[in-house]
Protein backbone atom coordinates (compact mmCIF):
# COMPACT_ATOMS: atom_id res chain seq x y z
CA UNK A 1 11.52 -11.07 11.89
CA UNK A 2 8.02 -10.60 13.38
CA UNK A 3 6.18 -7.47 14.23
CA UNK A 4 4.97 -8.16 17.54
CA UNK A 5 1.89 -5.75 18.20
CA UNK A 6 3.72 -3.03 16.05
CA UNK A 7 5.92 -1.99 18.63
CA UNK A 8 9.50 -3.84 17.90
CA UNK A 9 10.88 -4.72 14.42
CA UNK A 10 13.96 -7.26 14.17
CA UNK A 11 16.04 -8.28 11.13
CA UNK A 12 16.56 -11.32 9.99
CA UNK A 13 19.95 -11.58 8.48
CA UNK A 14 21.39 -8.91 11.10
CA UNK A 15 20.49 -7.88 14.82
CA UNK A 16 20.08 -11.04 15.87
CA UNK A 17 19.85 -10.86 19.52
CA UNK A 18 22.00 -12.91 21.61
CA UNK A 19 20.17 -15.15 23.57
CA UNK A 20 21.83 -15.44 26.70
CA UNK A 21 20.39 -18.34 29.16
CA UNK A 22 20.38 -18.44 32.56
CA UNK A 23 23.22 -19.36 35.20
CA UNK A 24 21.73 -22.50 35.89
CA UNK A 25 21.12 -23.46 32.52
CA UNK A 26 24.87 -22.08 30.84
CA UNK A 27 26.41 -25.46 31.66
CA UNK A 28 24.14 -27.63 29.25
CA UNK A 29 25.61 -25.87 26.40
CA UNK A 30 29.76 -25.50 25.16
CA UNK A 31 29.77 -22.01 23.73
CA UNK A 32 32.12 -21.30 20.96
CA UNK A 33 35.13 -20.85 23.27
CA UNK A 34 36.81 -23.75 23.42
CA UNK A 35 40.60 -25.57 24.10
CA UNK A 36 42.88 -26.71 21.99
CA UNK A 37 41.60 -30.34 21.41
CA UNK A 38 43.54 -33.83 21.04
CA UNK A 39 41.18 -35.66 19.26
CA UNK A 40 41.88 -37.40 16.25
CA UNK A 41 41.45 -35.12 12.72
CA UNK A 42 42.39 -37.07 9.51
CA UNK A 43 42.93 -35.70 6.25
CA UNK A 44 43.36 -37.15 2.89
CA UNK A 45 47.21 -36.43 1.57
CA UNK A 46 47.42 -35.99 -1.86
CA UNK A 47 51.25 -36.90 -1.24
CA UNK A 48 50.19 -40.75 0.12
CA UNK A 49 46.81 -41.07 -1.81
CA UNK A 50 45.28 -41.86 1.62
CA UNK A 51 43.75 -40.30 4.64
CA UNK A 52 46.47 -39.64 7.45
CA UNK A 53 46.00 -38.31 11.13
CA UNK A 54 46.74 -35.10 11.27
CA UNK A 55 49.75 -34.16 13.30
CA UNK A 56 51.14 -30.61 12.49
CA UNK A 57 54.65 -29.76 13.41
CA UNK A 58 53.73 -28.04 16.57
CA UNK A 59 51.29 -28.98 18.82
CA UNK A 60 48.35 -26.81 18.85
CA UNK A 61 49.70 -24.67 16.02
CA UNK A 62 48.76 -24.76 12.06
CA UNK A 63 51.52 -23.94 9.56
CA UNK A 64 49.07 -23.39 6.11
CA UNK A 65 49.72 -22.39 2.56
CA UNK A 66 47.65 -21.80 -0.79
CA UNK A 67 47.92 -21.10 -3.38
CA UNK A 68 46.47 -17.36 -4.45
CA UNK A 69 45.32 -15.13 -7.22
CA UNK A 70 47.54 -14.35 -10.70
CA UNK A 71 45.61 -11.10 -10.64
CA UNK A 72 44.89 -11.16 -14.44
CA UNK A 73 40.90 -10.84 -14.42
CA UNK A 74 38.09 -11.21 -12.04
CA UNK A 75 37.73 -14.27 -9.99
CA UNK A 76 35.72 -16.88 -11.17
CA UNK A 77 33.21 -19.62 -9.45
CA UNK A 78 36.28 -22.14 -9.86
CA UNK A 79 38.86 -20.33 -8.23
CA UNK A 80 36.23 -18.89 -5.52
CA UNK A 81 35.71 -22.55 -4.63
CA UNK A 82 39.03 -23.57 -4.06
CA UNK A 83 39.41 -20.50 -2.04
CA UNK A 84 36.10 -21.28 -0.34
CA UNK A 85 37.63 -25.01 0.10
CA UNK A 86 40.37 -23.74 2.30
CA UNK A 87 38.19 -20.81 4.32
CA UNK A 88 35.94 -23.78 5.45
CA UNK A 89 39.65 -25.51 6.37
CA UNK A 90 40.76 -22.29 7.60
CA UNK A 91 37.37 -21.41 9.97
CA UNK A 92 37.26 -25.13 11.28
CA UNK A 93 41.24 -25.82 12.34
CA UNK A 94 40.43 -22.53 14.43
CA UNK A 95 37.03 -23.52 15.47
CA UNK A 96 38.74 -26.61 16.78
CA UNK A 97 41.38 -24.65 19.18
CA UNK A 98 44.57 -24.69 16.68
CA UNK A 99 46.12 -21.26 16.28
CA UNK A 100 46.53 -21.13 12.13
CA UNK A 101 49.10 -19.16 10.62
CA UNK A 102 47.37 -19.18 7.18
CA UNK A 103 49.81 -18.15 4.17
CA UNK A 104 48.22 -16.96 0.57
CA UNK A 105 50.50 -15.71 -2.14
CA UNK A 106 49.53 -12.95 -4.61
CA UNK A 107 51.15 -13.50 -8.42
CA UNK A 108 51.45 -9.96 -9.49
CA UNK A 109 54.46 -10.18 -11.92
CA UNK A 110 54.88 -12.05 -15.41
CA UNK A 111 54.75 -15.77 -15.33
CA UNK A 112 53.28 -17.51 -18.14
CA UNK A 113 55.87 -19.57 -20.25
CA UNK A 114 55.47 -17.73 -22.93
CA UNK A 115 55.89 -14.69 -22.18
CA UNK A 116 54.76 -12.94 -25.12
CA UNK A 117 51.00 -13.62 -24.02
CA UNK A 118 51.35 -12.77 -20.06
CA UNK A 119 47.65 -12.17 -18.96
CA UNK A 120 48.87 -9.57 -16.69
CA UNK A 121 50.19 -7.45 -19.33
CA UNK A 122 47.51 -8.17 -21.55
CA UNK A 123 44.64 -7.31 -19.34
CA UNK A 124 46.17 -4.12 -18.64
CA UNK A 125 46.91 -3.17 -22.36
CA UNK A 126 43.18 -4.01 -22.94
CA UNK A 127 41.91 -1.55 -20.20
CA UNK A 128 44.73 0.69 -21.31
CA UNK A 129 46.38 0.83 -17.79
CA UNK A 130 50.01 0.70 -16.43
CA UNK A 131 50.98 -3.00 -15.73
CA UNK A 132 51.21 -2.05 -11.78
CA UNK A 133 47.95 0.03 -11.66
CA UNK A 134 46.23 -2.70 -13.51
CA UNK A 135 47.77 -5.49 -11.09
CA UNK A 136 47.18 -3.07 -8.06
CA UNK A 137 42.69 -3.18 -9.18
CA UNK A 138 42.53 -6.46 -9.76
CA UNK A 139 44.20 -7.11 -5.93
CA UNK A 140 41.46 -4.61 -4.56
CA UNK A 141 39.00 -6.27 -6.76
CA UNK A 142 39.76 -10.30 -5.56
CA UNK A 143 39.75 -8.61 -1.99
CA UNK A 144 36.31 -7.46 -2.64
CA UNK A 145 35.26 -10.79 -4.10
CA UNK A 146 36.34 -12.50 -0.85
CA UNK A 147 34.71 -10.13 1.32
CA UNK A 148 31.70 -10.72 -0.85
CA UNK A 149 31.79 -14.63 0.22
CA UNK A 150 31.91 -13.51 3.46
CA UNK A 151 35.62 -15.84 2.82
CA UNK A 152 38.40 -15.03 5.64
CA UNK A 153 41.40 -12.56 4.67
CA UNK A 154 44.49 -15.09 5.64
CA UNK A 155 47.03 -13.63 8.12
CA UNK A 156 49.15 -13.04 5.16
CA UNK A 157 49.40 -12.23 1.32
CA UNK A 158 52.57 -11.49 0.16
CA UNK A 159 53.05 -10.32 -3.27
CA UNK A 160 55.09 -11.88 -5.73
CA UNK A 161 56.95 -8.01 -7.11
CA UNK A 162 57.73 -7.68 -3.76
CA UNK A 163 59.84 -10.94 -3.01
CA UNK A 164 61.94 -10.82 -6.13
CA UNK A 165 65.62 -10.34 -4.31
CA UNK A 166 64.44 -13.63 -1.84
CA UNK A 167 63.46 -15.76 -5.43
CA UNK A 168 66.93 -15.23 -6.47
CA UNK A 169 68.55 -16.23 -3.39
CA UNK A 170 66.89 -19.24 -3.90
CA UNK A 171 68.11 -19.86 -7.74
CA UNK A 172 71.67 -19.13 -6.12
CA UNK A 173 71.16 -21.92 -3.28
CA UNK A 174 70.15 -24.24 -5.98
CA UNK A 175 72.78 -23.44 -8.83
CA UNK A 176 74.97 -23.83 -5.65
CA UNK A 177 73.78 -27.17 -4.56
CA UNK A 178 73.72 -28.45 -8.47
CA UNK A 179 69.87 -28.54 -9.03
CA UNK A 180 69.79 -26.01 -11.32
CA UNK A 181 71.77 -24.35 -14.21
CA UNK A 182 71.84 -20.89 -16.14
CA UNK A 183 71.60 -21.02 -20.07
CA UNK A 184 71.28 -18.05 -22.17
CA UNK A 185 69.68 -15.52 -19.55
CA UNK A 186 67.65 -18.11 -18.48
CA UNK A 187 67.91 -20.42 -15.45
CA UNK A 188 66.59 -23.88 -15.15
CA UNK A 189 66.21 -26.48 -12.61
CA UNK A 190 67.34 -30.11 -13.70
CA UNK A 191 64.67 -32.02 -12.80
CA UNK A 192 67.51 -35.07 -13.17
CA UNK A 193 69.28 -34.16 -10.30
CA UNK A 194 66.40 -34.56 -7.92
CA UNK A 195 65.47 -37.89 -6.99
CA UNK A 196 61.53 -37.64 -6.32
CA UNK A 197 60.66 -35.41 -8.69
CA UNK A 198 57.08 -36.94 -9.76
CA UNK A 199 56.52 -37.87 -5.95
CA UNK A 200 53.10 -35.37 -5.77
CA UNK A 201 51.59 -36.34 -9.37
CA UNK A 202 52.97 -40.03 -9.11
CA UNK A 203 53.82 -40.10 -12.79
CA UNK A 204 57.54 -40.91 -13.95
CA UNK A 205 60.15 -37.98 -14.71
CA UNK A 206 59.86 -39.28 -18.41
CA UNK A 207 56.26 -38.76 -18.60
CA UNK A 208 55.90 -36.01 -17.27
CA UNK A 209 59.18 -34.10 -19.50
CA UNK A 210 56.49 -35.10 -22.14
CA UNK A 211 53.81 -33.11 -20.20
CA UNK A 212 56.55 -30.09 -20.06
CA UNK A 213 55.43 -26.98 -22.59
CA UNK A 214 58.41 -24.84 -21.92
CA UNK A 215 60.26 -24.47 -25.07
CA UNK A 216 62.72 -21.19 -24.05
CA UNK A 217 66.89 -21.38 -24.25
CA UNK A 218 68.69 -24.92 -24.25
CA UNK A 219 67.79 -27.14 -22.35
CA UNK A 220 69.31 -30.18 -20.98
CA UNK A 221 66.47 -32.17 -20.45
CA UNK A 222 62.95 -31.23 -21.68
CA UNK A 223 60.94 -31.54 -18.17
CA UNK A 224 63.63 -29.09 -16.75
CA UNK A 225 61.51 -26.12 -15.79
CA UNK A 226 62.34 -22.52 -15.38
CA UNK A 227 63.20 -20.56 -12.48
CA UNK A 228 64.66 -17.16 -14.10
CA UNK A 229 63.38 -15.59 -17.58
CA UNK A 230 65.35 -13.12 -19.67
CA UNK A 231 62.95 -10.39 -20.26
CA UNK A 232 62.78 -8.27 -23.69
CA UNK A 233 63.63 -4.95 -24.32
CA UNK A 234 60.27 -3.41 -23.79
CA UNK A 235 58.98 -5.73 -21.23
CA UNK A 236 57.46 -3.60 -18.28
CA UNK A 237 57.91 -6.61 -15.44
CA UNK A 238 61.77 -7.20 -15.08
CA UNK A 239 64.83 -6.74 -12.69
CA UNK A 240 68.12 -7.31 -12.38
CA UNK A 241 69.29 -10.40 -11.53
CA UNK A 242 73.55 -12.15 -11.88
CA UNK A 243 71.92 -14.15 -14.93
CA UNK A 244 69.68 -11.43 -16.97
CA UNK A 245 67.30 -8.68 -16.31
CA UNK A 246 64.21 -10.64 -16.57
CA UNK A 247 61.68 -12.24 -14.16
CA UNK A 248 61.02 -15.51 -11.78
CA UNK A 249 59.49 -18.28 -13.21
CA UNK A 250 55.94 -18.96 -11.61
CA UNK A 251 56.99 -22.02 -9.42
CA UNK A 252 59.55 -20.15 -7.51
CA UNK A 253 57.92 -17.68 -5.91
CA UNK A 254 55.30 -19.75 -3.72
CA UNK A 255 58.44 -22.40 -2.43
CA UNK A 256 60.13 -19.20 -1.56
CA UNK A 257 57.17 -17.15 0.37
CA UNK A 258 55.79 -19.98 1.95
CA UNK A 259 59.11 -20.93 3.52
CA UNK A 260 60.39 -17.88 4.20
CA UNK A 261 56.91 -16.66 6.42
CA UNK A 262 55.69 -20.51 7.84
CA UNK A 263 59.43 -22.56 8.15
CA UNK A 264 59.78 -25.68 6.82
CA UNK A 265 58.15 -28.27 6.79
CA UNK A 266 54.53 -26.50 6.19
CA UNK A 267 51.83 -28.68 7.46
CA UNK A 268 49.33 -27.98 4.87
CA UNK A 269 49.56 -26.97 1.40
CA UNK A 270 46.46 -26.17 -0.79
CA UNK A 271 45.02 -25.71 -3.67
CA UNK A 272 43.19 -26.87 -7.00
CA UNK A 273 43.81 -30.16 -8.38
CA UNK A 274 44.99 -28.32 -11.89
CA UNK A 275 48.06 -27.54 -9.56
CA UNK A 276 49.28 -30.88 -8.58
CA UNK A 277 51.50 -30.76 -11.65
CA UNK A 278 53.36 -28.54 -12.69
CA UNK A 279 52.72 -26.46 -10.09
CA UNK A 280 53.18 -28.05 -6.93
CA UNK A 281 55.43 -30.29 -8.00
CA UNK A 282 57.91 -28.30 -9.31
CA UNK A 283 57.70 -25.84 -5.57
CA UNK A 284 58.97 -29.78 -3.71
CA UNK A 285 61.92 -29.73 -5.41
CA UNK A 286 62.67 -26.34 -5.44
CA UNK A 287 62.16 -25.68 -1.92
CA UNK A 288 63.51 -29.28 -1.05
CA UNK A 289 66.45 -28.81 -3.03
CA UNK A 290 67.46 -25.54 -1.58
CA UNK A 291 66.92 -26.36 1.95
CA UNK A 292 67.81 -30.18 2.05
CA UNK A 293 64.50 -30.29 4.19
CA UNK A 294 60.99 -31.95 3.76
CA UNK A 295 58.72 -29.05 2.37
CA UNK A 296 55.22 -30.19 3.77
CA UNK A 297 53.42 -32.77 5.20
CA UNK A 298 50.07 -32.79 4.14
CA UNK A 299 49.00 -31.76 0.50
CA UNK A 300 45.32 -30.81 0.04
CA UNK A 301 43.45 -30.22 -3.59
CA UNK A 302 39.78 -29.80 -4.44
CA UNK A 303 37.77 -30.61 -6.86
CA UNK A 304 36.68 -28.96 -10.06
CA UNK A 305 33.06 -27.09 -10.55
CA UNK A 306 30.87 -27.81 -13.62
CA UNK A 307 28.64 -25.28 -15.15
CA UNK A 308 25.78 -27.54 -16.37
CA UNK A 309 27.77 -30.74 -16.39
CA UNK A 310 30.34 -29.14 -18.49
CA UNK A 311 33.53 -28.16 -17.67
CA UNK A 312 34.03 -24.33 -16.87
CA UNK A 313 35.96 -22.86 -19.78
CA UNK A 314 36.11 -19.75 -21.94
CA UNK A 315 35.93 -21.66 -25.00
CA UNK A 316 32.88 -23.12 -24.04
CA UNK A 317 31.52 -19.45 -23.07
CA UNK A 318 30.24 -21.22 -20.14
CA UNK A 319 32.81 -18.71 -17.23
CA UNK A 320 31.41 -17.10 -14.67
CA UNK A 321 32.54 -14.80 -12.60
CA UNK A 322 31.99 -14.89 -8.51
CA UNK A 323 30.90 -11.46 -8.92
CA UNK A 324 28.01 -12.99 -11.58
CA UNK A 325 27.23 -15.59 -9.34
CA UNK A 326 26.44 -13.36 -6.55
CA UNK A 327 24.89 -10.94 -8.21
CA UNK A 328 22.84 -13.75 -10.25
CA UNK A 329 22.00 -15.74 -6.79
CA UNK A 330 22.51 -14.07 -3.49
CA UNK A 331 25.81 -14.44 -1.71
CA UNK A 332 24.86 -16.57 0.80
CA UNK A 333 22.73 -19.09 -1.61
CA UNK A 334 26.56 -18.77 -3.87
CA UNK A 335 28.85 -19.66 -0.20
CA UNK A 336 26.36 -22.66 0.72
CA UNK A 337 26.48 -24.54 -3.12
CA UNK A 338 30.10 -24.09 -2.96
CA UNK A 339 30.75 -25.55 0.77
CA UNK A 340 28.14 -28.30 1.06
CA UNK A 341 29.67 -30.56 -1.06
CA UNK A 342 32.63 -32.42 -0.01
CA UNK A 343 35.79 -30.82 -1.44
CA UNK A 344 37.21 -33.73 -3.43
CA UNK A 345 34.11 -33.58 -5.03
CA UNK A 346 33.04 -32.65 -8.29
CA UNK A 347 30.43 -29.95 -8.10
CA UNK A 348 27.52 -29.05 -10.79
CA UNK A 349 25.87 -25.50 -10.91
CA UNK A 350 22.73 -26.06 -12.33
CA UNK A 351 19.61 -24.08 -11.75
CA UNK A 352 18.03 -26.62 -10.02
CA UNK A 353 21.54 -26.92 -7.50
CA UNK A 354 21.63 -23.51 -6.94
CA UNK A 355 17.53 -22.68 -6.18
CA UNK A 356 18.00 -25.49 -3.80
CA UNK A 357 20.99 -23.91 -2.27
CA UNK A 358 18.81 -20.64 -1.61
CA UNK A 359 16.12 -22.68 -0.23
CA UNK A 360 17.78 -24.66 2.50
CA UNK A 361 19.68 -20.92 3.30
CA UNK A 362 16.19 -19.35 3.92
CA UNK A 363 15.15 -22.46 5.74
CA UNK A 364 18.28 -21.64 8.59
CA UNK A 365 17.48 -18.63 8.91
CA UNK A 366 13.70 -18.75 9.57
CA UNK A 367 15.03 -21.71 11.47
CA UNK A 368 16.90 -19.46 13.36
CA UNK A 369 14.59 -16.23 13.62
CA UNK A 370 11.85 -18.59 14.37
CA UNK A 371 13.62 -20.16 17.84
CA UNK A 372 14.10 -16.17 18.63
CA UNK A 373 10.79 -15.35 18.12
CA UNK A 374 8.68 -17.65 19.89
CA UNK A 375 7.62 -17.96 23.87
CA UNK A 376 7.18 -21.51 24.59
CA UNK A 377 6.19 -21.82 28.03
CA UNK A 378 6.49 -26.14 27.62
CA UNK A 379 9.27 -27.68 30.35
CA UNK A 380 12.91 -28.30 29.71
CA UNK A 381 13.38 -31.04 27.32
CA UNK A 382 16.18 -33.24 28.22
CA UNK A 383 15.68 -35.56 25.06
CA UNK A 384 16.49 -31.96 22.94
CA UNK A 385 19.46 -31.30 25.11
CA UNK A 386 21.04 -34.81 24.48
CA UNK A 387 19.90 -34.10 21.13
CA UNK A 388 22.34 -31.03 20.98
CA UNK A 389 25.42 -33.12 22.05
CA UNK A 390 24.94 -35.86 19.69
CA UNK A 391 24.70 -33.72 16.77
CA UNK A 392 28.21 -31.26 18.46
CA UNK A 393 29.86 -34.79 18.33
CA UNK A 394 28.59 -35.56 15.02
CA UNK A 395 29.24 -32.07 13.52
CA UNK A 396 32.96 -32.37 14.49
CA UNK A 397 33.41 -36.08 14.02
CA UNK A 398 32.61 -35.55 10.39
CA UNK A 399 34.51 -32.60 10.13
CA UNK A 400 37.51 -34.72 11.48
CA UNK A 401 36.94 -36.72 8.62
CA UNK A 402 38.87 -34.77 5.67
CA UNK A 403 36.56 -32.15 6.73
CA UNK A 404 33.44 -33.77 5.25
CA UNK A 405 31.11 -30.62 5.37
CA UNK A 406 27.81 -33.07 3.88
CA UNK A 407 27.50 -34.94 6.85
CA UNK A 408 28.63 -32.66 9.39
CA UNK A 409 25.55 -30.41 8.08
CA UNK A 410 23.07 -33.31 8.11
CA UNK A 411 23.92 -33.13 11.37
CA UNK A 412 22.61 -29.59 12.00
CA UNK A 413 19.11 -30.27 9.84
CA UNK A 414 18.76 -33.29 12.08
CA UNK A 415 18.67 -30.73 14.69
CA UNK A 416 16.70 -28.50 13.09
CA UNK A 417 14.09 -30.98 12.23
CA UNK A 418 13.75 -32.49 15.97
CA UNK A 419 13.40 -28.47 17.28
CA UNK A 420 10.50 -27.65 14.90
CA UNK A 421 9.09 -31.04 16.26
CA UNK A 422 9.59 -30.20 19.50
CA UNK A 423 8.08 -26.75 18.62
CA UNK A 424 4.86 -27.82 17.15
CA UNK A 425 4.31 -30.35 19.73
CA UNK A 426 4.95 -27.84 22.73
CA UNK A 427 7.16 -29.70 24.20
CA UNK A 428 10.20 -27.38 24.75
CA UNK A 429 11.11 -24.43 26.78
CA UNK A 430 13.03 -21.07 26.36
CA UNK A 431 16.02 -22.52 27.92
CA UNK A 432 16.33 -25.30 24.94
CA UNK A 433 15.87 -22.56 22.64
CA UNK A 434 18.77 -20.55 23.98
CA UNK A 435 21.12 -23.46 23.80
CA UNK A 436 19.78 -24.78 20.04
CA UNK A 437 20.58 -20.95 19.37
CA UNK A 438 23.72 -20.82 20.85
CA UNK A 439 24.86 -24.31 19.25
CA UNK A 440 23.46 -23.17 15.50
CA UNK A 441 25.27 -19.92 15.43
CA UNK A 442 28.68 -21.70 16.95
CA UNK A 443 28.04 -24.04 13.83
CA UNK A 444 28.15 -20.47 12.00
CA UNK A 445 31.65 -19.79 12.53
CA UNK A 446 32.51 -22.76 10.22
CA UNK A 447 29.53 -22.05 7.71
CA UNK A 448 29.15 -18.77 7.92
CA UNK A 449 25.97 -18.10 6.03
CA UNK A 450 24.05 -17.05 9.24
CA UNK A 451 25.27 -13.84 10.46
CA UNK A 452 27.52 -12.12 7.52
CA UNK A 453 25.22 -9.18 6.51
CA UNK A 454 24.62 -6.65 8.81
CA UNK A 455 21.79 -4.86 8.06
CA UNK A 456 19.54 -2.45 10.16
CA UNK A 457 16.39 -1.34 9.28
CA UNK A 458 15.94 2.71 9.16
CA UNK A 459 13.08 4.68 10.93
CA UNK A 460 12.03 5.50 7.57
CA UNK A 461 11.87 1.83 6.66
CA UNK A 462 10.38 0.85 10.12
CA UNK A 463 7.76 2.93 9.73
CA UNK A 464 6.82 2.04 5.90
CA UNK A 465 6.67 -1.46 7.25
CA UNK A 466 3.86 -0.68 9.85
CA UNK A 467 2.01 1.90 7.63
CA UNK A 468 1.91 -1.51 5.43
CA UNK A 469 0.63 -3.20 8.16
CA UNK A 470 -1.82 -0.74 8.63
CA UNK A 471 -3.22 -0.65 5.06
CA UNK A 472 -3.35 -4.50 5.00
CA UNK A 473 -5.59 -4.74 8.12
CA UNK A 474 -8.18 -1.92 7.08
CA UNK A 475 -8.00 -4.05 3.79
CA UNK A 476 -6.64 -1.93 1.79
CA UNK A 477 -4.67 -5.15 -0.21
CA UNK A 478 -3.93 -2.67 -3.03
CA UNK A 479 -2.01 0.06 -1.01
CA UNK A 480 -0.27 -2.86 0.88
CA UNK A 481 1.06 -4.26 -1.67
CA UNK A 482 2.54 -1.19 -3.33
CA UNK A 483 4.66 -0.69 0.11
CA UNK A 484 5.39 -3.69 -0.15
CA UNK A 485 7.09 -3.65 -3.64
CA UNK A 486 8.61 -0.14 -2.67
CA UNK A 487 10.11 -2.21 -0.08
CA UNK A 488 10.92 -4.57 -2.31
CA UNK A 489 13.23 -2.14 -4.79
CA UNK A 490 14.97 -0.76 -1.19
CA UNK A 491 16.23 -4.30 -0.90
CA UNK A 492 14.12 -6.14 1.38
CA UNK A 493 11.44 -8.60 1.37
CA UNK A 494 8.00 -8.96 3.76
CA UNK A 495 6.31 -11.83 4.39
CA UNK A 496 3.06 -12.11 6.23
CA UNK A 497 2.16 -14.67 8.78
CA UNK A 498 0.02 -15.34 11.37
CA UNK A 499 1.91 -13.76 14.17
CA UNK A 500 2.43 -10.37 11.99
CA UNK A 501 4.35 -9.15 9.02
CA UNK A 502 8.27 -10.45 8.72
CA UNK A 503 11.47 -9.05 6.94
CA UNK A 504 14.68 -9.93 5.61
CA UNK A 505 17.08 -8.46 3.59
CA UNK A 506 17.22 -9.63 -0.15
């Protein structure tokens, strides 16, 4: 923000002021609370291949599930953008007026297929660590990475240890109803006995028992999956269960948390497209064949992200981690690459697509500082106000579309770029400002890359800031410039410009 005449100091990614307009003017502008609405919202099913209107099982109310951590590592760019994917989801069903019950599981116990090379256990023999202790830092650590992304705790996160005796009351409703059968200590479901199975992936049963790398007991067919493992001796995940001391397979334990917190059927079920199959297609019949009921309506999967054009993959060495990328690029620059593509897209992190990402962030927020900071004194501009309600009713007509985040935000820089217009041609008045304000940072409750960081400048700080000032007028460039990289290592940048020196935090 500006220094005007050395007096007041603002910050520019925290303490924005809220511009409130006056009485008169406060009906030109919808402010961010706002009804349920019946407009149309279509989403593309991975269950149909097509893009359906979205009609959730309740009216006003969101029943949502995806898929979470297996807390084995740090998070990487991939997994932050699927989790990014459905915080975008997640912020714009609410922004919309739906109350969202939002569901993500935490994998916590062994379930790799072969379980001599579980990643939990071996990440926490690496760091030398008890299996729990190791599982319990790398839960505090994800938490921290999604905090980091400024992405949206969901209501819930149940962890997989802790839902062990509900897992096998599910294996027992299935052995009951014939989908599944025990075989040495191990139980498997029959992927025979259930007539869709295939229905997500669209491939044919005998395909996909092809696709099938479980190898364990006997098996009758070779696509049968498994819901119960037989542990070993010395394995430090296991209970007790009527077939073996062992442990759930990895499928079970989202059909059986996401039912048992949201009901059946869910309305929206999420994730990467790595977990159409097996994944997700093994949870339909296990939840389908337990209940007899329709598991959920609307299946949603994003994209993959490339590192250079390649695919991300530790054979490649090419894996980073979100905590990398932020520390690499600036968390906000990291959230806007990863949400302004459209979700069923492929994305590329290049340097080139991420400097371009921290350009049009800065670009908001001077956008956004700059519409504070100014004192236009020009007339009300009715062509800016219909201006803002074309580009509201673009903004959530695009988002209605399978959420298509590229045009709704071409949207906003449409609006952006007719206000700086407006601006330079004097030919706009403090009440516009107010209401372009108040429409930009409503935008920011979807995009959140506004208003995420806090920060507040100390007396200390202030007053290095106008000793600069002071240097740079007498022309004392040298001095000035050493504040100004002191500044610099404390974490915050200064810009000059003709209406005084500016900060922001770095």
């Amino acid at each position: 923000m500006f220094l005007s005449n050395l007096t007041k100091i603002y910050s520019c990614s925290g303490g924005r002021t809220a511009m409130r307009p006056p009485a008169e003017r406060r009906n030109r502008v919808r402010l961010s609370a706002r009804a349920f609405s019946d407009k149309m919202l279509k989403v593309y099913n991975t269950l149909t291949r097509k893009k359906e209107e979205f009609v959730p099982r309740e009216k006003g109310n969101v029943y949502m599930y995806v898929c979470g951590p297996t807390v084995y590592g740090l998070m990487h760019i991939g997994n932050a953008r699927t989790f990014m994917t459905f915080d975008i989801i997640y912020r714009y069903l609410k922004w919309r007026g739906f109350k969202v019950n939002y569901v993500q599981n935490v994998t916590d116990v062994g379930h790799l297929t072969d379980i001599g090379e579980d990643k939990i256990i071996k990440g926490a023999k690496k760091l030398g660590m008890e299996v729990t202790d190791f599982a319990n830092l790398m839960i505090k650590n994800y938490f921290e990475d999604l905090k980091s992304l400024d992405i949206l705790k969901p209501d819930l996160t149940p962890r997989a240890s802790e839902h062990i005796q509900d897992m096998i009351d599910v294996i027992k409703k299935l052995i009951k109803n014939g989908y599944a059968y025990e075989s040495e200590g191990y139980v498997y479901f029959d992927i025979s006995k259930f007539k869709n199975y295939g229905k997500i992936s669209k491939q044919d049963p005998e395909y996909l028992e092809k696709q099938r790398k479980e190898t364990h007991g006997r098996k009758r067919h070779e696509g049968d999956f498994v819901l119960w493992f037989p542990a070993p001796e010395n394995y430090p995940l296991k209970w007790k269960s009527p077939w073996s001391v062992g442990f759930p397979g990895w499928h079970i334990e989202c059909s059986t948390m996401s039912s048992k917190y949201l009901g059946l059927p869910l309305d929206i079920h999420g994730g990467g497209k790595d977990l159409i199959f097996p994944h997700h297609e093994d949870e339909v019949a296990q939840a389908e064949g337990a209940t007899g009921k329709k598991f959920c309506n609307y299946w949603l999967h994003g994209e993959f992200i490339l590192i250079r054009g390649e695919k991300m993959a530790k054979s490649l060495g090419n894996v980073i981690s979100a905590r990398d990328a932020i520390k690499k690029y600036g968390r906000k620059a990291v959230r806007y690459f990863l949400i302004s593509s459209h979700y069923r897209t492929e994305i590329n992190l290049t340097d080139e697509s991420i400097k371009s990402a921290q350009n049009t962030v800065k670009k908001l927020i001077d956008f956004v500082d700059r519409i504070q900071e100014i004192k236009p004194k020009g007339k009300y501009n009715e062509k800016l106000k219909k201006k803002i309600t074309e580009t509201k009713e673009k903004f959530e007509k695009n988002m209605d579309d399978d959420f298509n985040m590229p045009l709704a935000l071409a949207a906003i820089f449409d609006l952006v770029n007719e206000t700086n217009k407006a601006i330079n041609e004097k030919k706009i008045s403090k009440e516009n400002l107010v209401e372009i304000y108040e429409t930009v940072m409503d935008f920011d409750k979807v995009l959140s890359i506004l208003e995420h960081e806090k920060g507040k400048l100390t007396k200390e700080m202030m007053d290095l800031i106008i000793k600069r000032e002071g240097y740079r007028k007498r022309g004392d460039f040298e001095t000035a410039d050493k504040i100004r990289e002191e500044l610099r290592k404390r974490g915050y940048i200064v810009e000059d410009g003709p209406e005084g020196p500016r900060w922001r935090k770095i």
